[in-house]
N, C-alpha and C. Protein backbone atom coordinates (compact mmCIF):
# COMPACT_ATOMS: atom_id res chain seq x y z
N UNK A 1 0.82 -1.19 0.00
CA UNK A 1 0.00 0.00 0.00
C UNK A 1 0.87 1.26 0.00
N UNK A 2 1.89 1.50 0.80
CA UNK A 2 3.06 2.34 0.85
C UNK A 2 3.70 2.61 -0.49
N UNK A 3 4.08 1.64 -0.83
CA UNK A 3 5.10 1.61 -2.31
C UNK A 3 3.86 2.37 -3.40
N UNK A 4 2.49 1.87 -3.18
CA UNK A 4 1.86 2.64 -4.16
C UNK A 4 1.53 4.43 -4.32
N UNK A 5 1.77 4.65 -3.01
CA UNK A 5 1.18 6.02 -2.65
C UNK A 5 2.45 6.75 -3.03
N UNK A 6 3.85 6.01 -2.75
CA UNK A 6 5.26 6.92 -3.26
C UNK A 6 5.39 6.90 -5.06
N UNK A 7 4.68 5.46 -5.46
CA UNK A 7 4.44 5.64 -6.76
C UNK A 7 4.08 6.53 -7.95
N UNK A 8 2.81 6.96 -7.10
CA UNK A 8 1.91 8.03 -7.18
C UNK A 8 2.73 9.39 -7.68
N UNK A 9 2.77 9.59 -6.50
CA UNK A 9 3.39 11.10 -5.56
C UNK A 9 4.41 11.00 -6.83
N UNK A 10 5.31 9.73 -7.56
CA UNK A 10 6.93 9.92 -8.16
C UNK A 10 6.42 10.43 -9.21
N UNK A 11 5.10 9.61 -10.10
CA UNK A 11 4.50 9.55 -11.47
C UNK A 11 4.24 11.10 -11.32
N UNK A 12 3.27 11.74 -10.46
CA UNK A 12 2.71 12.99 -10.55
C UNK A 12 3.82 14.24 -10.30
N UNK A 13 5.08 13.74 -9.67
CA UNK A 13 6.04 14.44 -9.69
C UNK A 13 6.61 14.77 -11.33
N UNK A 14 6.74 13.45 -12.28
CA UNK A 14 7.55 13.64 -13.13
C UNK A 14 6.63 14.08 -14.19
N UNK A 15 5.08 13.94 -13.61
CA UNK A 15 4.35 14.60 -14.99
C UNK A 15 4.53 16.40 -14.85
N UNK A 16 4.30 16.76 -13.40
CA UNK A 16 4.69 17.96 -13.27
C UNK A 16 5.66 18.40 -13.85
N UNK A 17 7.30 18.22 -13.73
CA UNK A 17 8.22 18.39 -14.02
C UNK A 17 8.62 18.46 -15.49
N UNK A 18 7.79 17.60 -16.18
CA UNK A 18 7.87 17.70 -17.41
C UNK A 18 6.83 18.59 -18.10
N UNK A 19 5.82 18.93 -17.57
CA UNK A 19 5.02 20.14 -18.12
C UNK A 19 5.57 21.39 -17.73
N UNK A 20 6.63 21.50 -17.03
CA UNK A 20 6.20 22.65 -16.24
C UNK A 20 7.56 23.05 -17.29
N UNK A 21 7.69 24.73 -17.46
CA UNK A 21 8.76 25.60 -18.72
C UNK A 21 10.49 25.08 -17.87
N UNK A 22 11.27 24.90 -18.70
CA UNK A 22 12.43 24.19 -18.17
C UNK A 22 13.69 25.82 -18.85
N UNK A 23 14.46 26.29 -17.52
CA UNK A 23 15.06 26.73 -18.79
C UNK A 23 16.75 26.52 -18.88
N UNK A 24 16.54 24.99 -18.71
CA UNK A 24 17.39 24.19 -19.35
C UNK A 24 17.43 24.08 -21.22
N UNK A 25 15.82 23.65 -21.31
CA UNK A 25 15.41 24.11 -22.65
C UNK A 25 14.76 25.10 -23.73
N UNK A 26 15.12 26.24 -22.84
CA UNK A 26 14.84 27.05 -23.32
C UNK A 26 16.07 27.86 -24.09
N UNK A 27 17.13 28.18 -23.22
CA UNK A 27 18.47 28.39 -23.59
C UNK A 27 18.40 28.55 -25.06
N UNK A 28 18.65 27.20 -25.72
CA UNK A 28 19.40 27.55 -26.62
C UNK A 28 18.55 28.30 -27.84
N UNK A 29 16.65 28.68 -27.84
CA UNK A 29 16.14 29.82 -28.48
C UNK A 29 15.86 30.35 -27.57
N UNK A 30 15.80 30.92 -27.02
CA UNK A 30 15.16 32.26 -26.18
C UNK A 30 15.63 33.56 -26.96
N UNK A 31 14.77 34.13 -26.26
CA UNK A 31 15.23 35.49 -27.35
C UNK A 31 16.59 36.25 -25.49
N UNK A 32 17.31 36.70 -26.11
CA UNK A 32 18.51 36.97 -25.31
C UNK A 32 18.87 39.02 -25.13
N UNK A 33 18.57 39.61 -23.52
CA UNK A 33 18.65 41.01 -23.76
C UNK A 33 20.35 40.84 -23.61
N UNK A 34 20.87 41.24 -25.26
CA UNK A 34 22.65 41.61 -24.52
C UNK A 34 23.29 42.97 -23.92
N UNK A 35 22.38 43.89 -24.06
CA UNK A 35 22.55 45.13 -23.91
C UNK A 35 21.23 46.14 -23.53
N UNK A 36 21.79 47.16 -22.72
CA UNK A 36 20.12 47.76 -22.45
C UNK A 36 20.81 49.23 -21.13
N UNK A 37 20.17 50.14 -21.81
CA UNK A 37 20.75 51.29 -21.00
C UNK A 37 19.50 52.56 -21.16
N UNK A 38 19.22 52.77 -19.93
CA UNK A 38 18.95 54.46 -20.25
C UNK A 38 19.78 56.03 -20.24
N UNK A 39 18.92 56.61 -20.82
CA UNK A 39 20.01 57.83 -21.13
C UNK A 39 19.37 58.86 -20.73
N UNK A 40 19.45 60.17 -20.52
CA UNK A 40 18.80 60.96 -20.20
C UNK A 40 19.07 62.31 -21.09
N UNK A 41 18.08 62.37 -22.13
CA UNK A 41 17.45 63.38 -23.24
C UNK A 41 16.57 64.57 -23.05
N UNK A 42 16.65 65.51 -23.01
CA UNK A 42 15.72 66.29 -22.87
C UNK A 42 14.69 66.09 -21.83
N UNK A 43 15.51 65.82 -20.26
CA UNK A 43 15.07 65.82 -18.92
C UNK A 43 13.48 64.43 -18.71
N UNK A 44 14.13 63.64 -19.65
CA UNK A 44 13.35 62.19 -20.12
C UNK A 44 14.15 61.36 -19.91
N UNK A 45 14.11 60.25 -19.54
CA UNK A 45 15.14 59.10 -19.77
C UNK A 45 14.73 58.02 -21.09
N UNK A 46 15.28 57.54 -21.66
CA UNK A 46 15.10 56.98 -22.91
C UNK A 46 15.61 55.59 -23.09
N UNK A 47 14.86 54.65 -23.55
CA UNK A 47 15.97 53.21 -23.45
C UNK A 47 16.18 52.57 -24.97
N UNK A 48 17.37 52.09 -24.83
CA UNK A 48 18.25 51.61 -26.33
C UNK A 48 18.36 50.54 -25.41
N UNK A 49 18.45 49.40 -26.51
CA UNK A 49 18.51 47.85 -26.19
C UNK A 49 19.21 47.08 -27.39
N UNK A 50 19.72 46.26 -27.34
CA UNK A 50 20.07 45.40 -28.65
C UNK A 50 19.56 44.10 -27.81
N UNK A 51 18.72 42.64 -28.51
CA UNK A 51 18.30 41.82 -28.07
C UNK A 51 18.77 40.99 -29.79
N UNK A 52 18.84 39.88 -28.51
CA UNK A 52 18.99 38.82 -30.15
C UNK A 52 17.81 37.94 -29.86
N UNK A 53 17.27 37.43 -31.15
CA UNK A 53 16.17 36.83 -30.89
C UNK A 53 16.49 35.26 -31.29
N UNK A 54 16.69 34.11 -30.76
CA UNK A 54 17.01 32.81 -31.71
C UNK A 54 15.50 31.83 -31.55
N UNK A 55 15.21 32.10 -33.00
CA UNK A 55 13.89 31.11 -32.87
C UNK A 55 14.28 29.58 -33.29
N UNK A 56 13.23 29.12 -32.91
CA UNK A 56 13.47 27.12 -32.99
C UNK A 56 13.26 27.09 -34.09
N UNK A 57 13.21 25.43 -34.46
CA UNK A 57 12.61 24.92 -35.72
C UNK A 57 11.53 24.86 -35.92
N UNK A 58 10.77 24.70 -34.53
CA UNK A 58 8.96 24.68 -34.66
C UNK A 58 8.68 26.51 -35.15
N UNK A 59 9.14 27.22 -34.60
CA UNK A 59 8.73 28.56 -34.86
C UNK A 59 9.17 29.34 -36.14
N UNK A 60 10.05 29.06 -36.47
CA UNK A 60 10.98 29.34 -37.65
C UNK A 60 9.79 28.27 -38.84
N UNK A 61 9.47 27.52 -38.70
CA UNK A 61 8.46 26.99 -39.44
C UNK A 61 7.35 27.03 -39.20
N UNK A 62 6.37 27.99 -38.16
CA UNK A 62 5.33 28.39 -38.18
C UNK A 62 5.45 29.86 -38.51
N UNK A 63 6.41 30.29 -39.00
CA UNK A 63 6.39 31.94 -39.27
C UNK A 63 6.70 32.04 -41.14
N UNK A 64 7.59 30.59 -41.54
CA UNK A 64 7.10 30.31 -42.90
C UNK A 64 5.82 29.90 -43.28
N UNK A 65 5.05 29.34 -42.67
CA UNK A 65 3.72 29.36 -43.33
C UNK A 65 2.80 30.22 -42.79
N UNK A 66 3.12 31.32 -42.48
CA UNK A 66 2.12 32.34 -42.45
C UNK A 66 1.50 32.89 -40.72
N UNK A 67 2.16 32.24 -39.94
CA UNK A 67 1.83 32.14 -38.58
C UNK A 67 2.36 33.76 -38.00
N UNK A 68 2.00 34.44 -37.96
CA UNK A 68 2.44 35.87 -36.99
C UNK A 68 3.21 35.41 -36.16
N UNK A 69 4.42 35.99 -35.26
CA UNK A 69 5.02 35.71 -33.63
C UNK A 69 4.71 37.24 -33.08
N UNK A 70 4.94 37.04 -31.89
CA UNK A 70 4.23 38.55 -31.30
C UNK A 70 5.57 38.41 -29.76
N UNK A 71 6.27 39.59 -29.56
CA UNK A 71 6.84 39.75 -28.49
C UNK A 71 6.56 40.93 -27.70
N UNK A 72 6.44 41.20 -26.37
CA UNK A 72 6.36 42.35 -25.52
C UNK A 72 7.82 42.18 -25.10
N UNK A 73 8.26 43.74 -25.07
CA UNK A 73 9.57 44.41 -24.61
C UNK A 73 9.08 45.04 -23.03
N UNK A 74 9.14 44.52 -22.13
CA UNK A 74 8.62 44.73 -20.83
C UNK A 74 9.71 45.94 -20.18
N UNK A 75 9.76 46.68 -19.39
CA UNK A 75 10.39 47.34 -18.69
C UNK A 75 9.49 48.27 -17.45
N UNK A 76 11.01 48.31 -17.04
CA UNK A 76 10.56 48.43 -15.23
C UNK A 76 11.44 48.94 -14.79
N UNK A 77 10.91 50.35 -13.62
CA UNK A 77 11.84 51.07 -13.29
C UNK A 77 11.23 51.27 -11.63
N UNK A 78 12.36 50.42 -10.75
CA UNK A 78 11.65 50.47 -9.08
C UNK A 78 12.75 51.10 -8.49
N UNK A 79 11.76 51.58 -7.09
CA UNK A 79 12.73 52.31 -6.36
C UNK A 79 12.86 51.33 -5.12
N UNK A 80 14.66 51.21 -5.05
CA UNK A 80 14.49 49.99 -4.04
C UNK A 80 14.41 50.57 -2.92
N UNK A 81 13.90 49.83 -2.11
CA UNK A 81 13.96 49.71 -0.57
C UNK A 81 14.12 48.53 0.72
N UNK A 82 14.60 49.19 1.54
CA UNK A 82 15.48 48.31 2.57
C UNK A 82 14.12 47.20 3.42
N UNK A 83 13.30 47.65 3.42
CA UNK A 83 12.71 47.41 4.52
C UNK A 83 10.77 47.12 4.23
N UNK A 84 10.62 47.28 2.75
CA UNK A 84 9.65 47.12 2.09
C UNK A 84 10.05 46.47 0.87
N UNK A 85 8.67 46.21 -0.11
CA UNK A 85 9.38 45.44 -1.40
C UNK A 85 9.50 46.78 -2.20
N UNK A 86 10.17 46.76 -3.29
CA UNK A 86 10.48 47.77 -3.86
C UNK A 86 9.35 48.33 -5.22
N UNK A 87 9.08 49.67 -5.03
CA UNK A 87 8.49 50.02 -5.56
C UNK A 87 8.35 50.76 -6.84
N UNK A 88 7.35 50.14 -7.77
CA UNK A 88 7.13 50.07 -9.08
C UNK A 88 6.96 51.71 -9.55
N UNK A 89 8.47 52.74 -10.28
CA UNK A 89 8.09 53.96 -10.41
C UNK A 89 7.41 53.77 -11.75
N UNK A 90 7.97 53.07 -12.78
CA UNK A 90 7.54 52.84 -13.99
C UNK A 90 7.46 52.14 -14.63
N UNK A 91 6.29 51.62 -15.65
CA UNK A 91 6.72 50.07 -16.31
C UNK A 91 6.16 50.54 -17.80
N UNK A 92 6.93 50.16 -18.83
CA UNK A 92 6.48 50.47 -20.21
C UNK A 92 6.88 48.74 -20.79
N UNK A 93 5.88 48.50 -22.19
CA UNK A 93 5.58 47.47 -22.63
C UNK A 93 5.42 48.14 -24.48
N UNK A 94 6.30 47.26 -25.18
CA UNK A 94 6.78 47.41 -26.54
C UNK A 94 6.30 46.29 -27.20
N UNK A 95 5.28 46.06 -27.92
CA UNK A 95 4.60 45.08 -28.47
C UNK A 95 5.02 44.88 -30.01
N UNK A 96 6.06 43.82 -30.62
CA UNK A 96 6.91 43.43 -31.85
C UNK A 96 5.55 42.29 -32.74
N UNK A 97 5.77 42.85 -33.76
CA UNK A 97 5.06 41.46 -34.43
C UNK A 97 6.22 41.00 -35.79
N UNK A 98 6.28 39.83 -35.66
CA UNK A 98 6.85 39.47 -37.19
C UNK A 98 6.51 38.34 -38.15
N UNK A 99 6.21 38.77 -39.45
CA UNK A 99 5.44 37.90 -39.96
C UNK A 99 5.64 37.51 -41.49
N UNK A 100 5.53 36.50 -41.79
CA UNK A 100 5.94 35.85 -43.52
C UNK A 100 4.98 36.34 -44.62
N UNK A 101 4.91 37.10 -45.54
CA UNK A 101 4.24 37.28 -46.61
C UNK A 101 4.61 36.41 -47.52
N UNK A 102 4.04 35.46 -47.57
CA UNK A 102 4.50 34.24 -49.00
C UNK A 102 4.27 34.87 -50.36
N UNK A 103 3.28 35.57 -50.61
CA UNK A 103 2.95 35.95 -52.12
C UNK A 103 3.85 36.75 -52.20
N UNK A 104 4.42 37.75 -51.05
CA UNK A 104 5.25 39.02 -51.67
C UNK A 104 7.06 38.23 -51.69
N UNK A 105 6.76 37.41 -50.60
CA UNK A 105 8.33 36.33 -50.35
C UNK A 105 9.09 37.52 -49.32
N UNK A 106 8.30 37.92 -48.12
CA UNK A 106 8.72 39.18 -47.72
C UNK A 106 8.43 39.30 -46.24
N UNK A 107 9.83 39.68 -45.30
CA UNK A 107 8.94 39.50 -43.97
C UNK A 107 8.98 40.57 -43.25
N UNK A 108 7.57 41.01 -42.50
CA UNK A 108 7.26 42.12 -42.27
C UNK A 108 7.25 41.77 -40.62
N UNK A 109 8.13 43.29 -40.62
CA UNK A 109 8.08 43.40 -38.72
C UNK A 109 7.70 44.75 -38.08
N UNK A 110 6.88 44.40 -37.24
CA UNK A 110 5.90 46.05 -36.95
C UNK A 110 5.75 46.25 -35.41
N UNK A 111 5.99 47.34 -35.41
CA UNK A 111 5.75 47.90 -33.61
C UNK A 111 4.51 47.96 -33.49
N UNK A 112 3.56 47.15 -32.72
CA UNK A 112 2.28 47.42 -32.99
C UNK A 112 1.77 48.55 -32.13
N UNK A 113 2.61 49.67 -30.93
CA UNK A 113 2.06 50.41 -30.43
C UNK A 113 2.51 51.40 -31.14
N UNK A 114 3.84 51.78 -32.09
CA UNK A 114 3.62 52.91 -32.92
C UNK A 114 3.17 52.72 -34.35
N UNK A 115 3.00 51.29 -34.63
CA UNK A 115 2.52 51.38 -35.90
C UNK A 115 3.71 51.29 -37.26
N UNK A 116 4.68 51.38 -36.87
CA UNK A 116 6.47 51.50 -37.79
C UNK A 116 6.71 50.25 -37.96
N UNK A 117 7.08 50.04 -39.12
CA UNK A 117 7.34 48.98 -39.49
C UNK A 117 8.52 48.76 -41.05
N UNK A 118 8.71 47.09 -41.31
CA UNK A 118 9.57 47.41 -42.75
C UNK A 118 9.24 46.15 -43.05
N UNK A 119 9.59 45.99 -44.20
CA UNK A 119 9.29 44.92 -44.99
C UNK A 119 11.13 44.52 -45.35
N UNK A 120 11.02 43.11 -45.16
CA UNK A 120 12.70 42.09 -45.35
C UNK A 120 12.76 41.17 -46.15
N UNK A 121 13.74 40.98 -47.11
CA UNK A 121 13.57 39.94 -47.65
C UNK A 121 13.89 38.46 -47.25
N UNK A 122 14.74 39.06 -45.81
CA UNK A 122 15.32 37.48 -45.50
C UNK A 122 14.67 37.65 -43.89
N UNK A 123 14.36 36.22 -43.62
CA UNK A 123 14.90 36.21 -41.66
C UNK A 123 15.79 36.69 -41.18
N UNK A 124 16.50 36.47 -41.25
CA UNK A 124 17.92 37.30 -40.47
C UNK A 124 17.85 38.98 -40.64
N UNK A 125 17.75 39.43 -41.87
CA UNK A 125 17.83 40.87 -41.64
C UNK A 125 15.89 41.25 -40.70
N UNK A 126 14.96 40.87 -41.10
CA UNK A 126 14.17 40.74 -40.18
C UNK A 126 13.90 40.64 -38.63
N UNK A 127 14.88 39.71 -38.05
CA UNK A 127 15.14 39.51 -36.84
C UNK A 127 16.50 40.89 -36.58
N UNK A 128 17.43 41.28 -36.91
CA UNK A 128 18.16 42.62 -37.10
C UNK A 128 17.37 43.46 -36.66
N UNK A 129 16.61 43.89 -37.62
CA UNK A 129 15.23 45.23 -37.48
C UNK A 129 14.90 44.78 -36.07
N UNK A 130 14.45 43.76 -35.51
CA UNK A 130 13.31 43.55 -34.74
C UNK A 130 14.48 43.89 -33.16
N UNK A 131 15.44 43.10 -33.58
CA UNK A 131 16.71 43.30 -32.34
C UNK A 131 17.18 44.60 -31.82
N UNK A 132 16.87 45.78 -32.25
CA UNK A 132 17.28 47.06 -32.24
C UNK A 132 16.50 48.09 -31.83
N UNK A 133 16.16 48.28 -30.26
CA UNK A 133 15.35 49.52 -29.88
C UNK A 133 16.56 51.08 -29.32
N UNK A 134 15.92 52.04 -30.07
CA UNK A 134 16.66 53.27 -30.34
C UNK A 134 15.73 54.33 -29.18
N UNK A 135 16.21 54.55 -28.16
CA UNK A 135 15.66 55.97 -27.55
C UNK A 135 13.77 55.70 -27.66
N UNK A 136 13.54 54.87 -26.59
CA UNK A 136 12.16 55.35 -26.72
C UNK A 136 11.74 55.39 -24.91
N UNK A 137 11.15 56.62 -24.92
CA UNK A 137 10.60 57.43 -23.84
C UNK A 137 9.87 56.45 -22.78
N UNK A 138 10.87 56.64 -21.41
CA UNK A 138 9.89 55.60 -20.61
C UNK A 138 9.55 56.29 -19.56
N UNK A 139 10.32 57.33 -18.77
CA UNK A 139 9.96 58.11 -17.42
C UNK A 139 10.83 59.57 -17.43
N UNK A 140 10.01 60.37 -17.27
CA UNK A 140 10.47 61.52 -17.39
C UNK A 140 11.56 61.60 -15.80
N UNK A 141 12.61 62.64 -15.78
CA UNK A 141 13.79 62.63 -14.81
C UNK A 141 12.78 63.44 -13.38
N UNK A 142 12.01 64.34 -13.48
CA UNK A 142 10.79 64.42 -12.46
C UNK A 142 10.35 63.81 -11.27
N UNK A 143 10.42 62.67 -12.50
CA UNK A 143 9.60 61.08 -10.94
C UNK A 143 10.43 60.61 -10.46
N UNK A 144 11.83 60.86 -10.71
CA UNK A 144 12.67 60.45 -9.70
C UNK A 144 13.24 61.09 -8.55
N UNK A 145 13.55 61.05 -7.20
CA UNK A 145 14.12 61.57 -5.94
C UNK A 145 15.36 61.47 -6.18
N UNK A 146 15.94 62.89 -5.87
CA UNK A 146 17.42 62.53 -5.68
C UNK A 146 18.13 61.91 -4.35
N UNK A 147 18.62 60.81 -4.12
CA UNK A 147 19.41 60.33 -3.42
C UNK A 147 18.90 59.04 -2.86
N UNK A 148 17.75 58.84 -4.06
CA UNK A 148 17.10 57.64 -3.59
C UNK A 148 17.69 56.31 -4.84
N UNK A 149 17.78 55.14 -4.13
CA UNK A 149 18.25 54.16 -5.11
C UNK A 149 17.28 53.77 -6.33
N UNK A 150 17.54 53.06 -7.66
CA UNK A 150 16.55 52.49 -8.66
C UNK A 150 17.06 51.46 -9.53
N UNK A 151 16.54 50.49 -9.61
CA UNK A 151 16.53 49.07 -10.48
C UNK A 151 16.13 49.24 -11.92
N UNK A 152 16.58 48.85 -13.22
CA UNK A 152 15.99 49.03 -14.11
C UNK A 152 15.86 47.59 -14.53
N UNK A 153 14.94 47.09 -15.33
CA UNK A 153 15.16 45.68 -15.44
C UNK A 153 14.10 46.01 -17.10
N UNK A 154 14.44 45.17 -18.18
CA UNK A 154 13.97 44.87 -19.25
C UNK A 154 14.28 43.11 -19.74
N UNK A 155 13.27 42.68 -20.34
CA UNK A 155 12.94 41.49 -20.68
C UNK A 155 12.17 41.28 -21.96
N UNK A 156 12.20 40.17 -22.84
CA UNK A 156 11.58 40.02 -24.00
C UNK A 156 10.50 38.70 -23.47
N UNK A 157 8.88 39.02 -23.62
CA UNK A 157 8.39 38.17 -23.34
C UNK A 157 7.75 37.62 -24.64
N UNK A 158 7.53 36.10 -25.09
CA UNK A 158 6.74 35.69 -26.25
C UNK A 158 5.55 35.35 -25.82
N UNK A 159 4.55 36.04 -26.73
CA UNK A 159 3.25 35.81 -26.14
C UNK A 159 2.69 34.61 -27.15
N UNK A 160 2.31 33.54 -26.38
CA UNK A 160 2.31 32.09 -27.14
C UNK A 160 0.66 32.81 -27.22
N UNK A 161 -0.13 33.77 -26.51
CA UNK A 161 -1.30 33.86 -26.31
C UNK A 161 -1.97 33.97 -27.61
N UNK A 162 -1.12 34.73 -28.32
CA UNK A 162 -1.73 35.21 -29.76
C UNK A 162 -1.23 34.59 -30.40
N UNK A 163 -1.09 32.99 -30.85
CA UNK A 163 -0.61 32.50 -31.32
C UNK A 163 -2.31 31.86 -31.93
N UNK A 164 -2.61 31.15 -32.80
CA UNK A 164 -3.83 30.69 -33.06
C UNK A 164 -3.93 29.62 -32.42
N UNK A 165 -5.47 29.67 -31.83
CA UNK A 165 -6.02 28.51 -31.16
C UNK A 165 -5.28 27.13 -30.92
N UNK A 166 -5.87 26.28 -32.74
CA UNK A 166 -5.09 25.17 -32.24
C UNK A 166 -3.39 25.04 -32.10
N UNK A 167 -2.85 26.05 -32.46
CA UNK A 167 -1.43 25.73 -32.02
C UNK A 167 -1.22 26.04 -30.54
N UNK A 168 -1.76 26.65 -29.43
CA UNK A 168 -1.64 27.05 -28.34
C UNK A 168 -1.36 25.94 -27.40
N UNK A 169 -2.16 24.95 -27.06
CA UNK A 169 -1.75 24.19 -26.13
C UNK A 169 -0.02 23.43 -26.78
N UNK A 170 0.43 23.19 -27.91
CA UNK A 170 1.48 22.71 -28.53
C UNK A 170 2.91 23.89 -27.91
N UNK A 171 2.64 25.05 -28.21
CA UNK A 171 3.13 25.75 -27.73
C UNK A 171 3.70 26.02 -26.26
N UNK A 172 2.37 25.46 -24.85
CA UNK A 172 3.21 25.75 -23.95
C UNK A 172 3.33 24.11 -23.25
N UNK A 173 3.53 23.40 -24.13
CA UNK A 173 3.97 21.99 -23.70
C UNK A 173 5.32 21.58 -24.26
N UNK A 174 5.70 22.62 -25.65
CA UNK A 174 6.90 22.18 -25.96
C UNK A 174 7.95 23.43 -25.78
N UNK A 175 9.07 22.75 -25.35
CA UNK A 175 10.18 23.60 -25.15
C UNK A 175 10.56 24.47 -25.97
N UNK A 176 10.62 24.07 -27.56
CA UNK A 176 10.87 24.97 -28.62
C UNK A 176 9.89 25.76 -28.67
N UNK A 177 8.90 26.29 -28.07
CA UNK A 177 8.42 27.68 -27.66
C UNK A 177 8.86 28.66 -26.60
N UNK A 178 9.56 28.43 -26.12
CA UNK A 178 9.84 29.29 -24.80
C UNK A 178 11.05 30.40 -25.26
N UNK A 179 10.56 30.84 -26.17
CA UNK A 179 10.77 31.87 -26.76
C UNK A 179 11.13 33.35 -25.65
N UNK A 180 11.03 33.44 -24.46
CA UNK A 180 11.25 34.64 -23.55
C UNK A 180 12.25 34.65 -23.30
N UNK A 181 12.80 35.76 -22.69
CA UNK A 181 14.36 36.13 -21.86
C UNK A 181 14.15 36.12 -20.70
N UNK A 182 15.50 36.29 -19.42
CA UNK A 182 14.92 36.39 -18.67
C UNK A 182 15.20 37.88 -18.26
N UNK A 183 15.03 38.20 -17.10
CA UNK A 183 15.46 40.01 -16.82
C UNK A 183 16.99 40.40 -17.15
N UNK A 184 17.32 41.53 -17.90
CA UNK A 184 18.40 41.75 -17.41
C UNK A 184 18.36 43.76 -16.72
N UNK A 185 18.81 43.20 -15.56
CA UNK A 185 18.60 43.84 -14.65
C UNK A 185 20.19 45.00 -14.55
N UNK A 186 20.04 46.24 -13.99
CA UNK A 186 21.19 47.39 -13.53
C UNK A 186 20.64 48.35 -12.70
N UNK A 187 21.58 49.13 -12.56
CA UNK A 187 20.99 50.22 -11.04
C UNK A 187 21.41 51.58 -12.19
N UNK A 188 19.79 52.39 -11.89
CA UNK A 188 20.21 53.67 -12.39
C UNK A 188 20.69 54.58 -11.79
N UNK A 189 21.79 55.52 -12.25
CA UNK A 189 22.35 56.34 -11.60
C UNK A 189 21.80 57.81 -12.27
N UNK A 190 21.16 58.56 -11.07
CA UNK A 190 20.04 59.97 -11.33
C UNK A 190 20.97 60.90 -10.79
């Protein structure tokens, strides 16, 4: 009766473990932040990023037949503290789409909150375009205290959400979706 109940408990352990996002396997596509800084412009702070994006074989072949991918550029600007959790001064979110035009043989990548976009003839220069954020406005220099500490942290998240129906559950069961980064995190100096 014993041996069955540890049975149990091992089976439901390893089904867990195997559903659950590994990022053992995620590594080798995830999309990767290598760089990421704010600057301070015209009493604004502004963030430039270079991200590399490495998609799988499952995704890299759902974006040839016509499948959209969709990423949010997350960012976050807290003020730490000693003795509380640290608090959220600002958070901005950069919504990427990139997508295969078969009739034109052409791949189009678009900011969907400003609307800018270009048309590529290859993946690679596509993923280029998409890797490259230039100065865009996240917290004016105002909301910050002088002599108080701040965290900046940016991340690439893949939203499997907008992915179509039946590919969705495929998506967050297999590893070659886990398409996200994880934070990369620095301390701003005001």
């Amino acid at each position: 009766m014993r041996a069955s109940v540890k049975s149990k408990v091992a089976l439901l352990f390893l089904i867990w473990a195997w559903l659950m996002p590994a990022p053992v396997f995620a590594g080798a596509y995830a999309a990767l932040v290598k760089d990421a800084e704010l600057t301070l412009q015209d009493e604004e702070y502004a963030l430039s990023a270079e991200i590399q994006y490495r998609l799988s074989p499952k995704a890299t072949d759902a974006l040839k037949n016509g499948i959209p991918l969709f990423w949010a550029v997350d960012i976050e600007i807290k003020r730490q503290r000693d003795f509380w959790w640290d608090q959220t001064i600002a958070e901005k979110h950069l919504r990427f789409k990139i997508q295969y035009q078969a009739l034109l043989n052409v791949y189009r990548v678009r900011n969907e909150d400003s609307g800018e976009g270009g048309n590529f003839s290859s993946l690679a220069a596509a993923l280029g375009a998409l890797s490259s954020i230039r100065y865009v406005p996240v917290l004016g220099k105002s909301a910050l205290a002088e002599g108080e500490r701040y965290a900046v942290g940016v991340r690439v998240v893949f939203e499997r959400e907008l992915l179509p129906l039946p590919l969705r559950p495929l998506a967050y069961l297999n590893p070659q979706w886990y398409l996200s980064s994880g934070w990369y995190l620095w301390k701003l100096k005001n």
